[in-house]
Every structure is written in C-alpha cells, then in structure tokens.
N, C-alpha and C. Protein backbone atom coordinates (compact mmCIF):
# COMPACT_ATOMS: atom_id res chain seq x y z
N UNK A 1 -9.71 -15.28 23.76
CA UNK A 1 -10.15 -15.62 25.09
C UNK A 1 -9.57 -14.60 26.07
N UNK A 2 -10.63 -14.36 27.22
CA UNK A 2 -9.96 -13.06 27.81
C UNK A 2 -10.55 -13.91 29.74
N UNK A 3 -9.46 -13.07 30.38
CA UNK A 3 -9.77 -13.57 31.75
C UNK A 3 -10.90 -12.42 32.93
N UNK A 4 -11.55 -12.64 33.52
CA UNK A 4 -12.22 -11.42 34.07
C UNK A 4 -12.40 -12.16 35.52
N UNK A 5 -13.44 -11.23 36.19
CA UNK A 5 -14.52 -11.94 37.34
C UNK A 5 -15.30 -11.09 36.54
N UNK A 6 -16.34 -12.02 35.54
CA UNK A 6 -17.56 -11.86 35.34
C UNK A 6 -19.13 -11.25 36.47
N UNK A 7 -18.77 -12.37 37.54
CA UNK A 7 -20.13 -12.49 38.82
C UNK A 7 -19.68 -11.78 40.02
N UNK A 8 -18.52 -11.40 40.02
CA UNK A 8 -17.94 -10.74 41.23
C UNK A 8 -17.99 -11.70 42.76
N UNK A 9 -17.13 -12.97 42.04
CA UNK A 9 -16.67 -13.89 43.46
C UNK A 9 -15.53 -14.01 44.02
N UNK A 10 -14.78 -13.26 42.88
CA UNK A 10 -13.32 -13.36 43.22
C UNK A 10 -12.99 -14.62 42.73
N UNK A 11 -13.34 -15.19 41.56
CA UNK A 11 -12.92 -16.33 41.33
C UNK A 11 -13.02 -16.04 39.60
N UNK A 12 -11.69 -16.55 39.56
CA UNK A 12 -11.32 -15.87 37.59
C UNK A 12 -12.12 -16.82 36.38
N UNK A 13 -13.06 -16.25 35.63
CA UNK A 13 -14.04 -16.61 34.63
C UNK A 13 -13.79 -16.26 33.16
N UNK A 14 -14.25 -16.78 32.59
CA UNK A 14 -13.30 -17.24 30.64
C UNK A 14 -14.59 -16.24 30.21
N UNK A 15 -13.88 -14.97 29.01
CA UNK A 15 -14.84 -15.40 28.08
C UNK A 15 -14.15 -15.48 26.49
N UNK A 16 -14.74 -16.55 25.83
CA UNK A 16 -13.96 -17.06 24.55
C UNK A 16 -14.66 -16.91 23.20
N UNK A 17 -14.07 -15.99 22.30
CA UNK A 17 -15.18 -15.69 20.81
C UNK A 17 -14.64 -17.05 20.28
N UNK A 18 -16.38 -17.71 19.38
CA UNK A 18 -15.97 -18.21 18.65
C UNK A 18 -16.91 -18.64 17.75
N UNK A 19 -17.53 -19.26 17.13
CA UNK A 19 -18.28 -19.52 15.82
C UNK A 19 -19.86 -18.65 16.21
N UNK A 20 -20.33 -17.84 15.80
CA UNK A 20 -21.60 -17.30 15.91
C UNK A 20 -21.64 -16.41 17.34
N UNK A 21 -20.62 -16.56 18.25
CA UNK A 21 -21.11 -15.34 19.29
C UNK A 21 -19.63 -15.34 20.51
N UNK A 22 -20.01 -15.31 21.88
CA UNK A 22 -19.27 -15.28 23.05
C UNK A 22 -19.73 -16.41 24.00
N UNK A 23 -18.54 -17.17 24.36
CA UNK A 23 -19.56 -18.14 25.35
C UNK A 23 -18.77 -17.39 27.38
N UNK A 24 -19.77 -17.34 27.73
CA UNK A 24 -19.14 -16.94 29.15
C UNK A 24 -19.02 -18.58 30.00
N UNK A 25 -17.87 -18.84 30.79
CA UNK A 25 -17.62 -19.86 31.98
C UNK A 25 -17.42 -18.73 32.97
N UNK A 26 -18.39 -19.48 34.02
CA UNK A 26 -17.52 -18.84 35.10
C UNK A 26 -16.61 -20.39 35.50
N UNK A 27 -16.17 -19.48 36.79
CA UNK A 27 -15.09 -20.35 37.34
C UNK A 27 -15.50 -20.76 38.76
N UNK A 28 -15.12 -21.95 39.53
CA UNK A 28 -16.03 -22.29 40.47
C UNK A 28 -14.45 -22.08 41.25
N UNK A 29 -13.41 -22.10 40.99
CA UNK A 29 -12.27 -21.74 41.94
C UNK A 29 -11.17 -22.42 42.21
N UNK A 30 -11.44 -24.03 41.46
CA UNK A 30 -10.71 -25.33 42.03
C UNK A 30 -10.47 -25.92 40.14
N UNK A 31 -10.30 -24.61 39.60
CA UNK A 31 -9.87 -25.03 38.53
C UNK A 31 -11.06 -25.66 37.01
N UNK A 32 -12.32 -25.82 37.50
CA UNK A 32 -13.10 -26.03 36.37
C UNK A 32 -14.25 -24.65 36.49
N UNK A 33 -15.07 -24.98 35.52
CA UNK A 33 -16.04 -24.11 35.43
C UNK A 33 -17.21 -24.60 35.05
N UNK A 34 -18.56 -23.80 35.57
CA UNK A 34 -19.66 -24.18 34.98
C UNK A 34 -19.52 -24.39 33.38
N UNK A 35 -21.08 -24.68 33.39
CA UNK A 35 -21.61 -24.69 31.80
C UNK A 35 -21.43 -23.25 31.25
N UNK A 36 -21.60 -23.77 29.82
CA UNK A 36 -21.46 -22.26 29.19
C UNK A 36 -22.61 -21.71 28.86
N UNK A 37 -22.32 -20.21 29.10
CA UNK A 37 -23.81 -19.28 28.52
C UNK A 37 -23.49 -18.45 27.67
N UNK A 38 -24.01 -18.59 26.12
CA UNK A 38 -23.73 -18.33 25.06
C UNK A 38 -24.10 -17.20 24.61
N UNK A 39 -23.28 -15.87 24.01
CA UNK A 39 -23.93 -14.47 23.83
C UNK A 39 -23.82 -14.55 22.25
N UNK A 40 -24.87 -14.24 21.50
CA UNK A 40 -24.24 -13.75 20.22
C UNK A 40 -23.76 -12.47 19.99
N UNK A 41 -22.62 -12.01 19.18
CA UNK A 41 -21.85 -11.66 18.88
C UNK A 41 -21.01 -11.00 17.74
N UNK A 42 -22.02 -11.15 16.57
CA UNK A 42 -22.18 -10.75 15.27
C UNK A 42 -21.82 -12.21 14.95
N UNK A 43 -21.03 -12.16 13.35
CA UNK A 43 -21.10 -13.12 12.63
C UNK A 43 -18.83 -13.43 12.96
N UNK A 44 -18.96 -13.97 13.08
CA UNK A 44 -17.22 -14.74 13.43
C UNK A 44 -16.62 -13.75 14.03
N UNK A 45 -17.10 -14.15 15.66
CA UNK A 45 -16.19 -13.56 16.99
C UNK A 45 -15.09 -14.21 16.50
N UNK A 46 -13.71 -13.10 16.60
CA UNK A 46 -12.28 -13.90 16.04
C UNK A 46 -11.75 -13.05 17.74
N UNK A 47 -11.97 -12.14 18.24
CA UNK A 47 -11.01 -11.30 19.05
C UNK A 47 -11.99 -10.87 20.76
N UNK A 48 -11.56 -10.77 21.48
CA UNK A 48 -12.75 -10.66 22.77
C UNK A 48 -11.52 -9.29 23.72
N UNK A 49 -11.83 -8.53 24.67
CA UNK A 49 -11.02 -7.96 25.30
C UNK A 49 -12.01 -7.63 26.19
N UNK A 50 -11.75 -7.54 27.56
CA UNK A 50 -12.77 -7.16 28.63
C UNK A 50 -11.82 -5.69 29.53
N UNK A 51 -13.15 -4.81 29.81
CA UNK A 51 -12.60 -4.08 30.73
C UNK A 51 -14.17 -3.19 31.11
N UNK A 52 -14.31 -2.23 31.67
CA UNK A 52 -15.07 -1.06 32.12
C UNK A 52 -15.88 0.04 31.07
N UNK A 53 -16.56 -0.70 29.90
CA UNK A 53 -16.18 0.66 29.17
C UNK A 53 -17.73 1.58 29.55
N UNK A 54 -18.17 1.62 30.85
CA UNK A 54 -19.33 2.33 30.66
C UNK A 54 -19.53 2.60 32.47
N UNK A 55 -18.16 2.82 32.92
CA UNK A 55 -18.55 3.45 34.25
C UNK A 55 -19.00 3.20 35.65
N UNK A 56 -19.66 1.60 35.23
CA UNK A 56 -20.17 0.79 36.68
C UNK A 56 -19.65 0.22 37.63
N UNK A 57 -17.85 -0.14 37.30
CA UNK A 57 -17.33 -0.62 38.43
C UNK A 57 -17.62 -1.94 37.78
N UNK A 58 -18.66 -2.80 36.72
CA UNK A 58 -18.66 -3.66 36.09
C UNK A 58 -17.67 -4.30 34.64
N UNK A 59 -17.29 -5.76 34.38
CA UNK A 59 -16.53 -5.83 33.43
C UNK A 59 -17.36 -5.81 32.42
N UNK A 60 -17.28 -5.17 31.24
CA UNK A 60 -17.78 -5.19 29.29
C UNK A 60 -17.05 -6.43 29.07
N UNK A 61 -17.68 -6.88 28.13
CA UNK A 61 -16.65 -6.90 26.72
C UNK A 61 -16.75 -6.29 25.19
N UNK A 62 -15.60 -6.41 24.54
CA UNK A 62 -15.45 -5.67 23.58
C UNK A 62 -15.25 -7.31 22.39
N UNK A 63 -15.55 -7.33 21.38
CA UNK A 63 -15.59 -8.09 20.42
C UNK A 63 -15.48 -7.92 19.13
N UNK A 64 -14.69 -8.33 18.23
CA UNK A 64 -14.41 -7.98 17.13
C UNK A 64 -14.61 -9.08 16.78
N UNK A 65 -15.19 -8.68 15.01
CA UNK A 65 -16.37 -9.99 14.34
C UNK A 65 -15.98 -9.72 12.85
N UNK A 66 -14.77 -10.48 12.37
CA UNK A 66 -14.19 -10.78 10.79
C UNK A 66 -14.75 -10.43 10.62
N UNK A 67 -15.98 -11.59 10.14
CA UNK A 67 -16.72 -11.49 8.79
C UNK A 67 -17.68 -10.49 8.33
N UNK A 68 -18.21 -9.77 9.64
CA UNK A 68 -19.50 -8.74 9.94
C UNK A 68 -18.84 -7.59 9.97
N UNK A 69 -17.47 -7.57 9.74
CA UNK A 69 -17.15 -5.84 10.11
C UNK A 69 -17.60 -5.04 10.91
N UNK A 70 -17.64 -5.78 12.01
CA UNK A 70 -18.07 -4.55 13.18
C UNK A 70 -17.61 -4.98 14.30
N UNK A 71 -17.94 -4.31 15.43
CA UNK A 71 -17.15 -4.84 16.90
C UNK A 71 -18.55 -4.41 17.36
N UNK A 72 -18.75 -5.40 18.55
CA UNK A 72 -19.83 -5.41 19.52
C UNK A 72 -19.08 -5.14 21.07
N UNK A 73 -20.16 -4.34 21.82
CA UNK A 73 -19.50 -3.97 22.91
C UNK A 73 -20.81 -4.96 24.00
N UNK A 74 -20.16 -5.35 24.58
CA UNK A 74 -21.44 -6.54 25.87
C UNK A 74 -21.46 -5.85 27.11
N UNK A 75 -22.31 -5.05 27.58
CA UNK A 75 -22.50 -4.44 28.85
C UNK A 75 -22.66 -5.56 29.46
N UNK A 76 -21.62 -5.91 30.87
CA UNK A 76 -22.06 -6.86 31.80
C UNK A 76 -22.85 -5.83 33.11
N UNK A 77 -23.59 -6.89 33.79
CA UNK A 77 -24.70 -6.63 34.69
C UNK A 77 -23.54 -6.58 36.29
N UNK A 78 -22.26 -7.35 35.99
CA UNK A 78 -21.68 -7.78 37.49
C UNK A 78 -21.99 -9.03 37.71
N UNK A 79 -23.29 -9.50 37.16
CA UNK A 79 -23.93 -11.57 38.21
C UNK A 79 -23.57 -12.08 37.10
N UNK A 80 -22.65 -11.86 35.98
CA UNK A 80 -22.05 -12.81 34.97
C UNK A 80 -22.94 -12.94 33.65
N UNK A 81 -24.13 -11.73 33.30
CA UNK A 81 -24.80 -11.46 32.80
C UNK A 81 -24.01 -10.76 31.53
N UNK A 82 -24.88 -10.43 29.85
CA UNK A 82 -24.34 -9.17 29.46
C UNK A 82 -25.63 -9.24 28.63
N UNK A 83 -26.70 -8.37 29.36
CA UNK A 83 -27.56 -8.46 28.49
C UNK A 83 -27.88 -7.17 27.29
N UNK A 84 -26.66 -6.33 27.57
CA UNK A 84 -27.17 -5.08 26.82
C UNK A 84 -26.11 -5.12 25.83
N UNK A 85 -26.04 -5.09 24.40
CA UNK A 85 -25.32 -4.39 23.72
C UNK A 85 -25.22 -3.93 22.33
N UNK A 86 -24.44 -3.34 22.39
CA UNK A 86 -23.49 -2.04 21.81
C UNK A 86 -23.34 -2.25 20.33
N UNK A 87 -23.27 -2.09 18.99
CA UNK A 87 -22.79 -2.90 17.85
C UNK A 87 -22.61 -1.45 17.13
N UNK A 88 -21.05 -1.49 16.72
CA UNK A 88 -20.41 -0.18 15.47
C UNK A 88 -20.19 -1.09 14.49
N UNK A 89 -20.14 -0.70 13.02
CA UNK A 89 -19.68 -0.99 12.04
C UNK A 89 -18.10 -0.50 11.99
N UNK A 90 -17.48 -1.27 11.36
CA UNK A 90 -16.18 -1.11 11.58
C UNK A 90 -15.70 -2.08 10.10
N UNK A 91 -14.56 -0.95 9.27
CA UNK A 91 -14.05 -2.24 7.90
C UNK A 91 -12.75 -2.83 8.25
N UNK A 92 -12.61 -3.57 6.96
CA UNK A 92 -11.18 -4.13 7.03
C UNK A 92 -11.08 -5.61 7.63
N UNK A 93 -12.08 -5.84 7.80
CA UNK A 93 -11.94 -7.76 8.36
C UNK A 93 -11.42 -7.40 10.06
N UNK A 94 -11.94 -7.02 11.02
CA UNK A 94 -11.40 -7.12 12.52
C UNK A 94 -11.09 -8.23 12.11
N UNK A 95 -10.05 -8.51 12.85
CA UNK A 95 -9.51 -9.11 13.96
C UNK A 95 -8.75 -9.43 14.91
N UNK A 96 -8.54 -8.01 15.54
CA UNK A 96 -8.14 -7.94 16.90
C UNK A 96 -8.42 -7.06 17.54
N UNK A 97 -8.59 -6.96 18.92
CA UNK A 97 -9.27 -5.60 19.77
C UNK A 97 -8.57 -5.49 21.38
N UNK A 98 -8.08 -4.38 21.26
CA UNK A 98 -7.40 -4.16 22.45
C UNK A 98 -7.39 -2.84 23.26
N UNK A 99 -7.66 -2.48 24.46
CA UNK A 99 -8.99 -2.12 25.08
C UNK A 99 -7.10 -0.85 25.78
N UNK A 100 -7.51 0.51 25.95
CA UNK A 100 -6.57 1.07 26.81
C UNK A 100 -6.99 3.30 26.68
N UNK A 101 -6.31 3.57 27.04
CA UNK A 101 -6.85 5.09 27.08
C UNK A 101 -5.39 6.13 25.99
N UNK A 102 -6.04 5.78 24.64
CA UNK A 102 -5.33 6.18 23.54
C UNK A 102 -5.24 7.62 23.40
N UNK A 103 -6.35 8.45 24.37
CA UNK A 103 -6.16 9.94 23.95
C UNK A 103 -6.09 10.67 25.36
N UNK A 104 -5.15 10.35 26.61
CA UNK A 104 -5.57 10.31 27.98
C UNK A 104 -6.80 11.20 28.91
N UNK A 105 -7.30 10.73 28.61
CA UNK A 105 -8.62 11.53 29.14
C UNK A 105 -9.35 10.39 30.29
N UNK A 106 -8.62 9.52 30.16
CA UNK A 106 -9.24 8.91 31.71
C UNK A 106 -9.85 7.72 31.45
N UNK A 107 -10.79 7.92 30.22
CA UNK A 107 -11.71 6.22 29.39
C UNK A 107 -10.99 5.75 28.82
N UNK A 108 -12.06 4.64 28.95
CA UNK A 108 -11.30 3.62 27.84
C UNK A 108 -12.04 3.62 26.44
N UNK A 109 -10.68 3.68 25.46
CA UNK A 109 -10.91 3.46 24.27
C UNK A 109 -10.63 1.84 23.66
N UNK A 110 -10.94 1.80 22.44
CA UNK A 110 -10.20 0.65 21.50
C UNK A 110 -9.79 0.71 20.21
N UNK A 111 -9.02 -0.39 20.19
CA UNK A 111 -8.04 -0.25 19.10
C UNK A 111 -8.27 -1.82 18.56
N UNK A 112 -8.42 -1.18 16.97
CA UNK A 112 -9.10 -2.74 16.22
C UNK A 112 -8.21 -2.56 14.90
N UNK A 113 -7.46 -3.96 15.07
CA UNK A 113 -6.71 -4.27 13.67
C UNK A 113 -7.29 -4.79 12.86
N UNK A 114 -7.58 -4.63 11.75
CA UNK A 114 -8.24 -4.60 10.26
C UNK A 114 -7.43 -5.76 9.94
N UNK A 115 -7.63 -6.86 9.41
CA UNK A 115 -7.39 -7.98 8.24
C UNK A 115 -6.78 -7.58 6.99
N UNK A 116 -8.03 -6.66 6.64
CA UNK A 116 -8.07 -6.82 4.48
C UNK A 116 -7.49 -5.66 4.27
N UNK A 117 -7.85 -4.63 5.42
CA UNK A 117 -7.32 -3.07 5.18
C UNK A 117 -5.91 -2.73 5.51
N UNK A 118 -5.35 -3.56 6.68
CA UNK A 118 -4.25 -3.07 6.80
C UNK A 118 -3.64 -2.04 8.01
N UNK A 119 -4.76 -1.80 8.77
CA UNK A 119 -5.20 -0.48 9.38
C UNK A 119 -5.31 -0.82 10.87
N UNK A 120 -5.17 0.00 11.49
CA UNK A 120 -5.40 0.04 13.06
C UNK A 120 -6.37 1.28 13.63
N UNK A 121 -7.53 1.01 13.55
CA UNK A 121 -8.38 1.92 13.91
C UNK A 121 -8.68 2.34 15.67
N UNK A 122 -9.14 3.17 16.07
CA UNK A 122 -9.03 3.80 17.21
C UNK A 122 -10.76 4.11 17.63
N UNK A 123 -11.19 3.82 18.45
CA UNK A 123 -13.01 4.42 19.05
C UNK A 123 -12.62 4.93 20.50
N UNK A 124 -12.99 5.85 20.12
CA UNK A 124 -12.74 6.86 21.45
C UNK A 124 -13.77 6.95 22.80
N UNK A 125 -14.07 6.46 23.77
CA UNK A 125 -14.87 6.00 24.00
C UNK A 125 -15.22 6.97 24.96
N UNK A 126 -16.76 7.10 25.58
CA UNK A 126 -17.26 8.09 26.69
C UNK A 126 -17.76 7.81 27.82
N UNK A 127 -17.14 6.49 28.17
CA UNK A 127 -17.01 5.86 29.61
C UNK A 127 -18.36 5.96 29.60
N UNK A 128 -19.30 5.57 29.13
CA UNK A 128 -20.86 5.27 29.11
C UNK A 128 -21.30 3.92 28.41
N UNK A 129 -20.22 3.45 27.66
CA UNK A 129 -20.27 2.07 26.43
C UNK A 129 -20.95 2.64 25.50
N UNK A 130 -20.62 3.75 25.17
CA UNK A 130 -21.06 4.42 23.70
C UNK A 130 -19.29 5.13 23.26
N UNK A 131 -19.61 5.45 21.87
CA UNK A 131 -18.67 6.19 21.38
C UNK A 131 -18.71 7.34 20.98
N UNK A 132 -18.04 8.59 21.10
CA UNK A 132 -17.67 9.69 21.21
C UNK A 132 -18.21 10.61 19.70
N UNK A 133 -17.59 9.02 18.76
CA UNK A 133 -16.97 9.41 17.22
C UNK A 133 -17.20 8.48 16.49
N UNK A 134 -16.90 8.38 15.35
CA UNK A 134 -16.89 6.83 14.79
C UNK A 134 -15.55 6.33 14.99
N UNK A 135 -15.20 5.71 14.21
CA UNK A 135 -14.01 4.98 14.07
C UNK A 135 -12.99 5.82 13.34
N UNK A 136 -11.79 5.86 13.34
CA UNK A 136 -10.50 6.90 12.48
C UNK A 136 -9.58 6.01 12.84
N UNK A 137 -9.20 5.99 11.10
CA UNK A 137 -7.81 5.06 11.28
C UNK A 137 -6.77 5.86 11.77
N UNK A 138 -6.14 5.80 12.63
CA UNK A 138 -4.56 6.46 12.85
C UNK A 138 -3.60 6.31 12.21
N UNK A 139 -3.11 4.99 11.71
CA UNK A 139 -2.02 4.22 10.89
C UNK A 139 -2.05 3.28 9.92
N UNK A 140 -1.09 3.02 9.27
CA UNK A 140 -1.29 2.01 8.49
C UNK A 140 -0.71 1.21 8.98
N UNK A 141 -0.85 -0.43 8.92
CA UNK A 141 0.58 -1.09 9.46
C UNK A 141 1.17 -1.26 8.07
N UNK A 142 2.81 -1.25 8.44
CA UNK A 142 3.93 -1.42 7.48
C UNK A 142 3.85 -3.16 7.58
N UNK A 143 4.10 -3.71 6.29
CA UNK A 143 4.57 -4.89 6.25
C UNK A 143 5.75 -5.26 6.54
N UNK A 144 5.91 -6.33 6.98
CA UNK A 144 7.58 -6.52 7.00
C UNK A 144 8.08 -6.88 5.96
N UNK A 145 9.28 -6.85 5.89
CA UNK A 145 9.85 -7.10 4.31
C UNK A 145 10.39 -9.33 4.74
C-alpha cells in the first residue's frame, strides 16, 4: 500500500495491490475514502510504489506481480485515473519495488526484489514511463546466517 494525491486535492489517497490488480481510494480529507476503483495489475499484485515515472508533474504507479513475473507501470492522468499502462517481464517471483534515481541522471528508476532468485534487479528508467534497458541484476542478496 502506498500513499499519494492521486486527483490533485491535496487530500492523501491509498493505492493497495492485492488479489488480481490495484484498487485506488481516494481520500475525502476527514479520514475515510470513497469507493474503490479497481486496476488490473497482472496476476498477484504483492508490492505497489508511486512516484513520476514519465515527466507530467503526475503520480505512476509501479507494481510488482509474484506470480506473473513482471512489474506493471500505471500512468496516472492527475483526476485519480491510470488508464495507460506499461508491463516488463521481470524473473525471480517480485516482490518488492522501490522507486529512486540508482544511476543519478535525474529519473526515476526501480529496484525489484526477486523471491525465488535471490536478486535485486534495477530498470533504468527515461522519465517517459518507458525503460531505457531491460532489467540487470546488480546483486545478489546474501542470506543471513
């Protein structure tokens, strides 16, 4: 679950992966929220991260999907919309995605932890909500003992 302004009211709105896609709430301000509007998402949204990844001054989201091996990127519109998106293949069981500028060049990239693989992969991104490259693992994670 990740926090944003989806609609641009200044009032903080949910969005939460979970069985078959993304559900968006907004927030009315006094602590509840509308109904939900449901995005699909590939097959088991486990991970959600929101930020800019295509330049508009609008929030994305970014989504990582276990079972489907891939991460979906959700172009939002700004009115709490995301009708456009994005879908990479990606291995290793996602599940987790965390959104920051890994090679400093100004965009935003992401960073998706692998399940089955072990791995922390990197998408380099071209501030358009496309990617640069494919995916390259950087690391392995060490287990703990």
């Amino acid at each position: 679950m990740v926090v944003g302004d989806f609609n641009g009211d200044g009032k903080p709105d949910l969005a939460v992966a979970g069985a078959g896609g993304v559900s968006i709430l907004l927030g009315n301000g006094d602590g509840t929220f509308q109904a939900a509007v449901n995005y699909t998402a590939g097959t088991t949204p486990i991970s959600v991260a929101v930020a800019d990844f295509n330049g508009d001054s609008k929030p994305d989201l970014a989504v990582a999907n276990l079972r489907s091996n891939t991460l979906w990127i959700l172009l939002g519109k700004g009115d709490g919309t995301f009708p456009q998106i994005v879908s990479y293949a990606v291995g290793g069981a996602p599940n987790a995605v965390a959104v920051g500028d890994f090679n400093g060049d100004g965009k935003r990239d992401l960073a998706v932890a692998g399940q089955r693989s072990s791995t922390v992969s990197i998408l380099l991104g071209n501030a358009d909500g496309t990617s640069s490259q494919q995916w390259t693992t950087l690391w392995e994670l060490i287990p703990l003992p």
